[in-house]
Protein backbone atom coordinates (compact mmCIF):
# COMPACT_ATOMS: atom_id res chain seq x y z
CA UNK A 1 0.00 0.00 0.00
CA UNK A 2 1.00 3.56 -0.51
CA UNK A 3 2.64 5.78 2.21
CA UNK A 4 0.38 8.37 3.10
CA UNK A 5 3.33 10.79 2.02
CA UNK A 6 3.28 9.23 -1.53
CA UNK A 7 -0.29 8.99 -2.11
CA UNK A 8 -0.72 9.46 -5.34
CA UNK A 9 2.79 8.83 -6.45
CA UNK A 10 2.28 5.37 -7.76
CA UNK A 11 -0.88 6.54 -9.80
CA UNK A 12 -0.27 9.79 -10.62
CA UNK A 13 -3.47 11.22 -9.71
CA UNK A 14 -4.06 13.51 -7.05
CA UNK A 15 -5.04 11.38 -4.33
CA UNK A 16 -3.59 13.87 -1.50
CA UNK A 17 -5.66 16.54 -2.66
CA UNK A 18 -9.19 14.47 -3.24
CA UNK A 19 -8.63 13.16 0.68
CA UNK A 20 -8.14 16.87 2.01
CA UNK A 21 -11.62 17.71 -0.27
CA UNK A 22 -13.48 15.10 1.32
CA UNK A 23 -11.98 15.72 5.17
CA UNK A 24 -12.92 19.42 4.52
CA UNK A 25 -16.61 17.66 4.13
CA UNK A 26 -16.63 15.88 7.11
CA UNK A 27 -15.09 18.26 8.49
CA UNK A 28 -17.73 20.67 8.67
CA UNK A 29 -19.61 19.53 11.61
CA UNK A 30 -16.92 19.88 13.58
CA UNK A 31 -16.50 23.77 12.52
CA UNK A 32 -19.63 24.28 13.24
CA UNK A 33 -19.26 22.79 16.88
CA UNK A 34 -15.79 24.98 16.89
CA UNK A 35 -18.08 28.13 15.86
CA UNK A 36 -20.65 27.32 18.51
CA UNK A 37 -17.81 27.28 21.42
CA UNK A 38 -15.89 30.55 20.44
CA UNK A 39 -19.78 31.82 19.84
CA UNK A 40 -20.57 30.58 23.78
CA UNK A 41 -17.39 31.65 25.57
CA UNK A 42 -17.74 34.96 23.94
CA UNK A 43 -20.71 35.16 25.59
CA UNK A 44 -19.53 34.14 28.62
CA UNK A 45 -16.85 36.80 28.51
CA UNK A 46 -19.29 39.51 27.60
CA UNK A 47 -21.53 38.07 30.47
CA UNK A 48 -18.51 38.87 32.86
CA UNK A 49 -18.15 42.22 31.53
CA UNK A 50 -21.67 43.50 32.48
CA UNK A 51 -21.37 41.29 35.65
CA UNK A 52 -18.28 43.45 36.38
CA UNK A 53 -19.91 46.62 35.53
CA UNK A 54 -22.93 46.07 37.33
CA UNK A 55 -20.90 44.73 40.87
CA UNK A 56 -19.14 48.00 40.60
CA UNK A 57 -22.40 50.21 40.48
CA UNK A 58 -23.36 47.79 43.71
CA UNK A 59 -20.23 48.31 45.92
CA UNK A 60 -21.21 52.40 45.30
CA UNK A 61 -24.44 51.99 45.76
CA UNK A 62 -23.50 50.27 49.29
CA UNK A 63 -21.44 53.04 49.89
CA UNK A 64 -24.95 55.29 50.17
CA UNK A 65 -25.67 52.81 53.02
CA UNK A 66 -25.24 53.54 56.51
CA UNK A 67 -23.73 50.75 58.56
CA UNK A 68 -26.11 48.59 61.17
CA UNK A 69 -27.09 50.74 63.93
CA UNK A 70 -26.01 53.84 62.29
CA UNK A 71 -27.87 56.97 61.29
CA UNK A 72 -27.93 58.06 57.52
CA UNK A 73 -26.87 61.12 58.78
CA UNK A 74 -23.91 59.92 60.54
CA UNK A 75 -22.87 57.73 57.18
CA UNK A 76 -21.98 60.99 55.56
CA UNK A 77 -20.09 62.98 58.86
CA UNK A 78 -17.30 64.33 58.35
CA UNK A 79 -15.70 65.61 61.90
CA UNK A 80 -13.33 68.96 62.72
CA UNK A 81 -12.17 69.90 65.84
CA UNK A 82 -11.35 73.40 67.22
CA UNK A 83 -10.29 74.61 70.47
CA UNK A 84 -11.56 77.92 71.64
CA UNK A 85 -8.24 79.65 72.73
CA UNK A 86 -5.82 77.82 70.46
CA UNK A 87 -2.69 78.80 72.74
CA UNK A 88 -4.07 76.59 75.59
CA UNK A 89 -4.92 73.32 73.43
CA UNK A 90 -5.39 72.17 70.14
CA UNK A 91 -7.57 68.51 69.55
CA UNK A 92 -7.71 66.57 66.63
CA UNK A 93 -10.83 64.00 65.71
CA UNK A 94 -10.61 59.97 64.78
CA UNK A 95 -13.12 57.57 64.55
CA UNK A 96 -15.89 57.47 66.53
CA UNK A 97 -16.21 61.51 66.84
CA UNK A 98 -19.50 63.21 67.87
CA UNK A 99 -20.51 66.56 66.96
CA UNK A 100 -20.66 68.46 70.75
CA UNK A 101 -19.23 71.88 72.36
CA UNK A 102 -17.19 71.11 75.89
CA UNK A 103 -15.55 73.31 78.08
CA UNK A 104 -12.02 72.94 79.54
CA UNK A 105 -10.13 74.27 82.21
CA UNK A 106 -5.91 73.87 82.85
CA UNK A 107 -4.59 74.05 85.64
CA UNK A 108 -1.46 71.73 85.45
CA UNK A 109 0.67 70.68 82.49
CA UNK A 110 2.48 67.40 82.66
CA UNK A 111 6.35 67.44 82.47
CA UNK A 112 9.27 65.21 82.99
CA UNK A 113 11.81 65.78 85.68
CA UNK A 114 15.00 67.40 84.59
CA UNK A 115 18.11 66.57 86.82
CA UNK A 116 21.68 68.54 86.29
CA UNK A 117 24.85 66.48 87.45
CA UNK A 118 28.21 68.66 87.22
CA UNK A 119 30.86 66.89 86.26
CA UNK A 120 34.44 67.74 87.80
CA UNK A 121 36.19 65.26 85.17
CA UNK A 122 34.06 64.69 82.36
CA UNK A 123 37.45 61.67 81.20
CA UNK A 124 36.86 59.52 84.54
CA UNK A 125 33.22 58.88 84.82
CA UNK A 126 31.92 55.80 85.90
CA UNK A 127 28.94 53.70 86.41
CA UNK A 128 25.44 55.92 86.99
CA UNK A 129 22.65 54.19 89.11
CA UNK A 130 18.71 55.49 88.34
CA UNK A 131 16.57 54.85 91.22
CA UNK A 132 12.87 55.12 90.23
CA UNK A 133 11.50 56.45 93.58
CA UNK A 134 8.15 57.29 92.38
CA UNK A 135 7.49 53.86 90.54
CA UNK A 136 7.70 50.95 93.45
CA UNK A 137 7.29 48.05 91.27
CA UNK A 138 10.71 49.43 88.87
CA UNK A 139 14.36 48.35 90.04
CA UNK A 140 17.28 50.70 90.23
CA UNK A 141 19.20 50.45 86.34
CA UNK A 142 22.78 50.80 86.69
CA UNK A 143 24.35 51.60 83.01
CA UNK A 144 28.02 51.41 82.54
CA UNK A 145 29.49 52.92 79.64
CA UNK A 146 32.09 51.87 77.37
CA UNK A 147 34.20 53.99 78.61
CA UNK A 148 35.14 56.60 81.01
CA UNK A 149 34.56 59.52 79.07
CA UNK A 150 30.90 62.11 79.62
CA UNK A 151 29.96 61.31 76.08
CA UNK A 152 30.28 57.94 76.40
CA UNK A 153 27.91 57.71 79.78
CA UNK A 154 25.65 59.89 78.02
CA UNK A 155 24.98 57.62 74.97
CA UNK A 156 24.71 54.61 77.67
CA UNK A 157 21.96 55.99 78.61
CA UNK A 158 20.26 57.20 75.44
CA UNK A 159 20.41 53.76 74.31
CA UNK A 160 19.11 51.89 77.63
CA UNK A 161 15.87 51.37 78.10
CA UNK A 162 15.42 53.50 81.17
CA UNK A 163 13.03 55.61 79.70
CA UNK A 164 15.38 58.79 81.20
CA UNK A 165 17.68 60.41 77.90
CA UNK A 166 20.37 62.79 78.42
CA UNK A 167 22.30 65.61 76.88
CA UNK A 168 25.68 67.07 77.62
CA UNK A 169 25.37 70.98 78.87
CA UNK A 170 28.75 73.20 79.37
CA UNK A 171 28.47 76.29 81.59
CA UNK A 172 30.96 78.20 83.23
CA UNK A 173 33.40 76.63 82.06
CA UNK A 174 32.03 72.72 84.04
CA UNK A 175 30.36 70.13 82.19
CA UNK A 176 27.06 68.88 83.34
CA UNK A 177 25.40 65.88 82.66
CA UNK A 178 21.55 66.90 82.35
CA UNK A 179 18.89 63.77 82.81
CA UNK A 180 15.24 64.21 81.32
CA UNK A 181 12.96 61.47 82.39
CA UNK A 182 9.09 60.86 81.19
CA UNK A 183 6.57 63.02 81.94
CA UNK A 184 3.94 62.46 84.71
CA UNK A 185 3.78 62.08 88.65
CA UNK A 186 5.35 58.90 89.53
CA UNK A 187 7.84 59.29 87.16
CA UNK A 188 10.14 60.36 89.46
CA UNK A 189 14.04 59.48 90.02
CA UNK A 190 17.09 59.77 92.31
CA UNK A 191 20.80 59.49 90.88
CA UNK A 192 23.81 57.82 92.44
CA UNK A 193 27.54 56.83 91.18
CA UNK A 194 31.35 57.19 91.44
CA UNK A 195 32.46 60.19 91.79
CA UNK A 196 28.18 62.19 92.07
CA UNK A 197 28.32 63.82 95.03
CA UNK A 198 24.55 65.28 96.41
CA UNK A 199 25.64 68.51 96.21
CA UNK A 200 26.16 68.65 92.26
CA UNK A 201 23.03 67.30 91.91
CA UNK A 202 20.11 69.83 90.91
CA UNK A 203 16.73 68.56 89.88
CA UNK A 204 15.61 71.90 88.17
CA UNK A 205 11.82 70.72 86.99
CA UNK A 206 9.88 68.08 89.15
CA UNK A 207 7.45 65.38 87.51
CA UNK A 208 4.01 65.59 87.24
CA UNK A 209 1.00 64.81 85.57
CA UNK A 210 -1.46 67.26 84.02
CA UNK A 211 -4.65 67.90 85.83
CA UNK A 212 -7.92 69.87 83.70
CA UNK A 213 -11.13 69.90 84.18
CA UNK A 214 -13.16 68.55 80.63
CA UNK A 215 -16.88 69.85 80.95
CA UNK A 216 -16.94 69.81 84.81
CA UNK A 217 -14.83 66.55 85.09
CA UNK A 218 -11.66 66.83 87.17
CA UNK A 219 -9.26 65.01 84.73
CA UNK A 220 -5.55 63.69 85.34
CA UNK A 221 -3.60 62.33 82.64
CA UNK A 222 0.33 61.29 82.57
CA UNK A 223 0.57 63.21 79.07
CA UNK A 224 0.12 67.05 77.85
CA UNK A 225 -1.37 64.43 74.88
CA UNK A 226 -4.66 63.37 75.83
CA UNK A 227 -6.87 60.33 74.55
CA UNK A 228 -10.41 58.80 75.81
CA UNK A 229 -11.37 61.56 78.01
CA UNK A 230 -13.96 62.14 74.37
CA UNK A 231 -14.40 59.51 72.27
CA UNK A 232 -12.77 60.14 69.08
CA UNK A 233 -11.03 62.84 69.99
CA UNK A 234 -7.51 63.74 71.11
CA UNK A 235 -6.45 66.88 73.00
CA UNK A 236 -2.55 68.36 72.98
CA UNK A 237 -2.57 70.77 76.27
CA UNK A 238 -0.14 73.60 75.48
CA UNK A 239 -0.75 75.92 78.57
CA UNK A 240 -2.37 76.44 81.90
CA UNK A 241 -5.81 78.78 81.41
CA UNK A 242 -6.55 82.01 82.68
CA UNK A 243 -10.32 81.34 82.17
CA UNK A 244 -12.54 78.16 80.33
CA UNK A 245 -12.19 77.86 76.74
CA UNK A 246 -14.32 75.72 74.54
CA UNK A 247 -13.53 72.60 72.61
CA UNK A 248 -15.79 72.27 69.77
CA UNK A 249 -16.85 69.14 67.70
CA UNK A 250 -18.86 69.93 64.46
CA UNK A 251 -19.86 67.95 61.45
CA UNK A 252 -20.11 68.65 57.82
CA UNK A 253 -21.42 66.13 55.40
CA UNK A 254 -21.61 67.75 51.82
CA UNK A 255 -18.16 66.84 50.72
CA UNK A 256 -18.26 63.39 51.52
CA UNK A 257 -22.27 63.27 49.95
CA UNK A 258 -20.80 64.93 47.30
CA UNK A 259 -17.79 62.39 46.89
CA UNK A 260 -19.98 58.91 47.25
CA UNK A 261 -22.77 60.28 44.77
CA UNK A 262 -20.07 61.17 42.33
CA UNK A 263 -18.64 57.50 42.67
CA UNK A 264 -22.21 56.21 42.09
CA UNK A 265 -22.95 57.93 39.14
CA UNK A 266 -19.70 57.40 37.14
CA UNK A 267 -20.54 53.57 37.97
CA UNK A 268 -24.25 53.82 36.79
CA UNK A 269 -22.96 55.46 33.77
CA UNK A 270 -19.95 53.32 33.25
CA UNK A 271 -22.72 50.81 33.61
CA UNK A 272 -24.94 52.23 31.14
CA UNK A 273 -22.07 52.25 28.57
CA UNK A 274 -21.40 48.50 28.81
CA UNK A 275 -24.93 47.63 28.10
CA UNK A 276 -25.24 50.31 24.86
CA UNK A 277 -21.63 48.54 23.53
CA UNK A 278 -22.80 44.63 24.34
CA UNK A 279 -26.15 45.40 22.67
CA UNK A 280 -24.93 47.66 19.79
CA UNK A 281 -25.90 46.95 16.51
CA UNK A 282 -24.06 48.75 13.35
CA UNK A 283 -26.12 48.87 10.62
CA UNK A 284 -23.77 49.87 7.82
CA UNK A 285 -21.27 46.89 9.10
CA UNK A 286 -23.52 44.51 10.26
CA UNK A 287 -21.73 44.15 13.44
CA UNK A 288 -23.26 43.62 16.69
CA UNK A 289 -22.49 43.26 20.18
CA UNK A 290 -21.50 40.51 21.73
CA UNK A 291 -24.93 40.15 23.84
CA UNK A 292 -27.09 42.03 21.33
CA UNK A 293 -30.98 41.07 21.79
CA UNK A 294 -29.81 38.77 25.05
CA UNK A 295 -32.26 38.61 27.62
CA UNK A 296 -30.51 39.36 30.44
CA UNK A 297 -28.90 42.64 28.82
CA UNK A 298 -32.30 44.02 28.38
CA UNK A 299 -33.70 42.96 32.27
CA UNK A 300 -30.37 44.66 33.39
CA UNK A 301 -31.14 47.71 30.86
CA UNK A 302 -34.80 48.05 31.91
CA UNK A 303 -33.49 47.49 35.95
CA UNK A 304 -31.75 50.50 36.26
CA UNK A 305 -33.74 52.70 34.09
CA UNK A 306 -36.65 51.63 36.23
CA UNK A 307 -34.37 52.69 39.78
CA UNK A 308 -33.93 55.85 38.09
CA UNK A 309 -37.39 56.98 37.56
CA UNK A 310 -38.21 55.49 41.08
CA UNK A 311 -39.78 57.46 43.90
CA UNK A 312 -39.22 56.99 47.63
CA UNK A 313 -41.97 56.04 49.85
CA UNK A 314 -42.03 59.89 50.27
CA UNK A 315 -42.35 61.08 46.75
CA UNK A 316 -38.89 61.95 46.61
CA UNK A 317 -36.38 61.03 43.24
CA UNK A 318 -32.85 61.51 42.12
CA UNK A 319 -33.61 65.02 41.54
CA UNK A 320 -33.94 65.73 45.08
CA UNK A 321 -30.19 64.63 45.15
CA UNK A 322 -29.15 66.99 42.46
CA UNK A 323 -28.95 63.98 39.87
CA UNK A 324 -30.79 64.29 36.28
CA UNK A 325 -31.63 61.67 33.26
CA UNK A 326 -29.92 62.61 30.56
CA UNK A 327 -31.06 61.66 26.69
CA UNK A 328 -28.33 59.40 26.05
CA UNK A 329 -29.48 57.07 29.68
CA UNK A 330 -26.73 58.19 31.58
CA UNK A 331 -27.35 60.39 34.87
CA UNK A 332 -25.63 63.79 36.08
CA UNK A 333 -25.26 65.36 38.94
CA UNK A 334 -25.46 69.27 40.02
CA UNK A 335 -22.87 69.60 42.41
CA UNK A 336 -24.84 73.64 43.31
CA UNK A 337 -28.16 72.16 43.31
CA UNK A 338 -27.00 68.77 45.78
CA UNK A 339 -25.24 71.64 48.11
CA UNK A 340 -28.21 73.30 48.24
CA UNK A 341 -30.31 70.73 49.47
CA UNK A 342 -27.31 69.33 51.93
CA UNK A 343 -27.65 73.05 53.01
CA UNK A 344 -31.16 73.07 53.53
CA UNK A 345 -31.90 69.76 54.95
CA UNK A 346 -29.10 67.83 55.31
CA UNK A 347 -30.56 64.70 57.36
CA UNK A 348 -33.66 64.35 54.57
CA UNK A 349 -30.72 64.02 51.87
CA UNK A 350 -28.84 61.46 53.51
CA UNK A 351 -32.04 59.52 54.21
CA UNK A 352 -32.98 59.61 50.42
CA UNK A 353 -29.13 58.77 49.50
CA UNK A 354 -29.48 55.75 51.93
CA UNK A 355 -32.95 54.69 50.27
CA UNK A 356 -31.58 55.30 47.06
CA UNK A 357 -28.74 52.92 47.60
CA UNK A 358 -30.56 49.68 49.53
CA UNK A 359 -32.53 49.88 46.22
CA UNK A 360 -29.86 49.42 43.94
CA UNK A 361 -28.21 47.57 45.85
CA UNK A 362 -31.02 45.44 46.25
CA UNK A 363 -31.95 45.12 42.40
CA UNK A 364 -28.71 45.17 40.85
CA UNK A 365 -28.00 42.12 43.19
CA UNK A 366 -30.87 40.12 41.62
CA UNK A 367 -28.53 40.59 38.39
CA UNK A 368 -25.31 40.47 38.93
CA UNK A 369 -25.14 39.01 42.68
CA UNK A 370 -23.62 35.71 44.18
CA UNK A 371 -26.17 33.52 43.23
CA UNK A 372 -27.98 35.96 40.54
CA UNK A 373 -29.02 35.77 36.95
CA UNK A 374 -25.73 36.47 35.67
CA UNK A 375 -24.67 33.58 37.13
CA UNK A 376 -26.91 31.07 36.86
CA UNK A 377 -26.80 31.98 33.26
CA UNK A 378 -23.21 31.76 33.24
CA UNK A 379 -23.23 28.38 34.41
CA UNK A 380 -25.84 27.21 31.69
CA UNK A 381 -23.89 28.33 29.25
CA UNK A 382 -20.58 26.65 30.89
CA UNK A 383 -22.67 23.34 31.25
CA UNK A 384 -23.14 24.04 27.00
CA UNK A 385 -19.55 24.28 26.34
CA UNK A 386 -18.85 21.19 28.24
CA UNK A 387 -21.31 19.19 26.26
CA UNK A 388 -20.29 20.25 23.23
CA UNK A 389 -16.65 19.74 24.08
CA UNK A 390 -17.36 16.68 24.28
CA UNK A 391 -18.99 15.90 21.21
CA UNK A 392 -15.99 17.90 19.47
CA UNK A 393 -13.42 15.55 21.17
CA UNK A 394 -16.17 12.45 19.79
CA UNK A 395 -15.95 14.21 16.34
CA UNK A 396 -12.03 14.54 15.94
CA UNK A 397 -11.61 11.03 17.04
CA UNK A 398 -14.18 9.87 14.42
CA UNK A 399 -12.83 11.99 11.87
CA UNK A 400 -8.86 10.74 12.59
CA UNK A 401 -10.70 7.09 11.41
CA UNK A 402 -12.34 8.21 8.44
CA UNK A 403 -9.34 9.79 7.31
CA UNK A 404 -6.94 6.77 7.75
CA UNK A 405 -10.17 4.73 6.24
CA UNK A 406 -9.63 7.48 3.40
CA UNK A 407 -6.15 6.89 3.01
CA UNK A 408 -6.09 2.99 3.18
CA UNK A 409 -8.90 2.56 0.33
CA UNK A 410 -7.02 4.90 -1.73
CA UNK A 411 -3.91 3.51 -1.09
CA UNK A 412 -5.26 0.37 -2.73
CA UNK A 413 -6.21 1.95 -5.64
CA UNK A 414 -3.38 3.84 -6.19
CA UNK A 415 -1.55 0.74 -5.94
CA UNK A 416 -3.92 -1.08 -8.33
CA UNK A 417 -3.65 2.14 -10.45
CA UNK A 418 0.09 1.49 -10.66
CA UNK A 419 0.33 -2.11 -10.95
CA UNK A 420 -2.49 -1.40 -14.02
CA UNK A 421 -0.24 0.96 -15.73
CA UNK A 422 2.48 -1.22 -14.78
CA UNK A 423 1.14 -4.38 -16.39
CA UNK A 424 -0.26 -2.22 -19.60
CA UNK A 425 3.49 -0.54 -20.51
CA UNK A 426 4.94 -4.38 -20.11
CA UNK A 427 2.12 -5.39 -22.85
CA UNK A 428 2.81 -2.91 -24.53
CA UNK A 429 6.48 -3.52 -24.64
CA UNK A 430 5.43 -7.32 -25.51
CA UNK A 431 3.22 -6.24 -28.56
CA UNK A 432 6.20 -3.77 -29.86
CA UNK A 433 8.70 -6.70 -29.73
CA UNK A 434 5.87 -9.08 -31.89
CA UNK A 435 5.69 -6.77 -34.55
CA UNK A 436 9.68 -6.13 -34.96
């Protein structure tokens, strides 16, 4: 039989070419299976695109929500802090702020203790001992330096963990050793060593802790920095008062309305986009988009066109939030006319931005949610591609046999062919030599 690379050979027709016509034949079941994957993961892919879209519009639309337990209002806070008389205190808000005016009175700030130890010979210093009198539960902390020089003794005990740091004065002509420990009362220490004599010892600023009075609550704190005297907010003292001054707590809440309606519309429009390009049809090129007339494009297309036109159990629509239809489906917002109503009524706009949201959150989640449309026809079309997977992998297998079947029957003939023509030029050859 004839190689498959020689079919033909022994003939001289065009076997080669006559098995490639008829496996383009069969062949065209299987590119239509082919045409009906790429058609169905397309699909799928365009599926995930609107999916995307529509998840994105979601996570803004959440972002109109207010957490459990928490006011509309409060969603859209944000918190400044001021002090009254700036000299005596400055505060700063965090989480968990409350809008509120509070009075405050200073009438001690904390500081550290500051100790001066002259030095006769700053070259033959030894060993310093801290004794934390005013902390019973801490142990004296001897630090010996590396060697017997000031500056040496001094970084000791900048890099112990004594909590005390100190810094190398000159005056008159002597050297002195100064010691700053932390601020607060009970902070307090005593100094002892080779060659420290009482009598060069100063302590020139005693410990203590600052004591105020916070909207007629006697208040003492270790630090001029103060924490969870108000929640969410933190107070620097800077100076005892002469008379109360107010700390005041107020709330604004247009800039961050303004900020999470801005992120919703871009998504509804960017939303709005993806469903005009997946269901675009071009009439002069006969293209279309990749889910044009698909079911689910047009729910999603009617869902959010419905939301828009929606009114609140109070009458109220987008419009109230500065936000307009525009001809081409997409939405805009007034960023004069939204400040106007925050202005007016701020509390009824963050109510109608938090109704506004739980519905498209709501709706769009029907679509494009865990569990949603999307989804579930995602999956259908998955199970599709599977199936006919299989049938392609059933085809090719089939089609490999009728090809070699191809091949082997004409094989035969074109070894038939070529033992014919073989047998006819030898006859012929034979006839030739009778006539001679």
């Amino acid at each position: 039989m004839a190689s498959v690379s020689s079919l033909g050979a022994g003939s001289g027709m065009d076997l080669e070419g006559l098995v490639k016509g008829l496996m383009k034949v069969e062949s065209l079941p299987l590119d239509t299976l082919k045409a009906k994957v790429t058609s169905f993961n397309t699909k799928i892919s365009a599926l995930g695109t609107l999916s995307s879209k529509l998840s994105s519009l979601q996570t803004a639309a959440k972002a109109l929500k207010p957490n459990l337990l928490q006011a509309p209002l409060e969603k859209f806070a944000t918190y400044s802090a001021s002090v009254g008389n700036g000299d005596v205190a400055s505060a700063t808000v965090g989480a968990g702020a409350k809008s509120g005016s509070y009075s405050l009175e200073v009438t001690k700030l904390a500081q550290a203790q500051k100790t001066s130890i002259r030095i006769d010979d700053p070259d033959n210093v030894g060993p310093l001992t801290l004794d934390f009198s005013g902390d019973p539960t801490r142990s004296p902390v001897t630090i010996t330096p590396g060697s017997n020089s000031l500056t040496s003794l001094a970084n000791a005990i900048n890099q112990s963990d004594s909590g005390v740091k100190a810094t190398i004065v000159t005056a008159n002509g002597n050297k002195h050793l100064v010691l700053t420990g932390e601020e607060g009362a009970g902070k307090e220490f005593s100094v002892s060593g080779s060659g420290v004599n009482s009598s060069d010892v100063t302590t020139t600023q005693n410990a203590q802790s600052a004591e105020f009075t916070f909207d007629g609550v006697s208040v003492t704190n270790a630090s001029n920095t103060v924490t969870g005297v108000l929640e969410g907010v933190t107070l620097n003292l800077k100076a005892v008062t002469t008379a109360p001054t107010t700390v005041t707590v107020t709330a604004e809440h247009g800039e961050k309305l303004q900020s999470s309606l801005e992120a919703f519309v871009k998504s509804f429009n960017d939303a709005v986009g993806s469903i005009k390009s997946l269901g675009s049809y071009d009439a002069e090129t006969k293209k279309t988009g990749d889910l044009n007339g698909n079911r689910l494009l047009r729910e999603a297309q009617s869902t959010l066109r419905n939301l828009v036109f929606e009114e609140s159990p109070d009458g109220q629509t987008l419009s109230k939030l500065g936000i307009s239809y525009q001809k081409d489906g997409t939405l805009k917002l007034d960023s004069d006319k939204l400040a106007s109503a925050v202005a007016n009524d701020p509390e009824a706009v963050a109510k109608f931005a938090s109704h506004v949201g739980t519905r498209f959150n709501t709706e769009v989640d029907k679509i494009a949610g865990l569990g949603g449309r999307i989804q579930a026809s995602t999956d259908s079309i998955k199970t599709n591609v599977r199936n006919l997977e299989k049938q392609q992998e059933a085809l090719e297998a089939r089609l490999v046999k009728i090809e070699a079947r191809y091949r082997s029957q004409f094989g035969a003939l074109d070894s038939l062919v070529a033992n014919m023509n073989s047998t006819s030029s030898y006859l012929a050859s034979q006839l030739s030599s009778l006539s001679k």
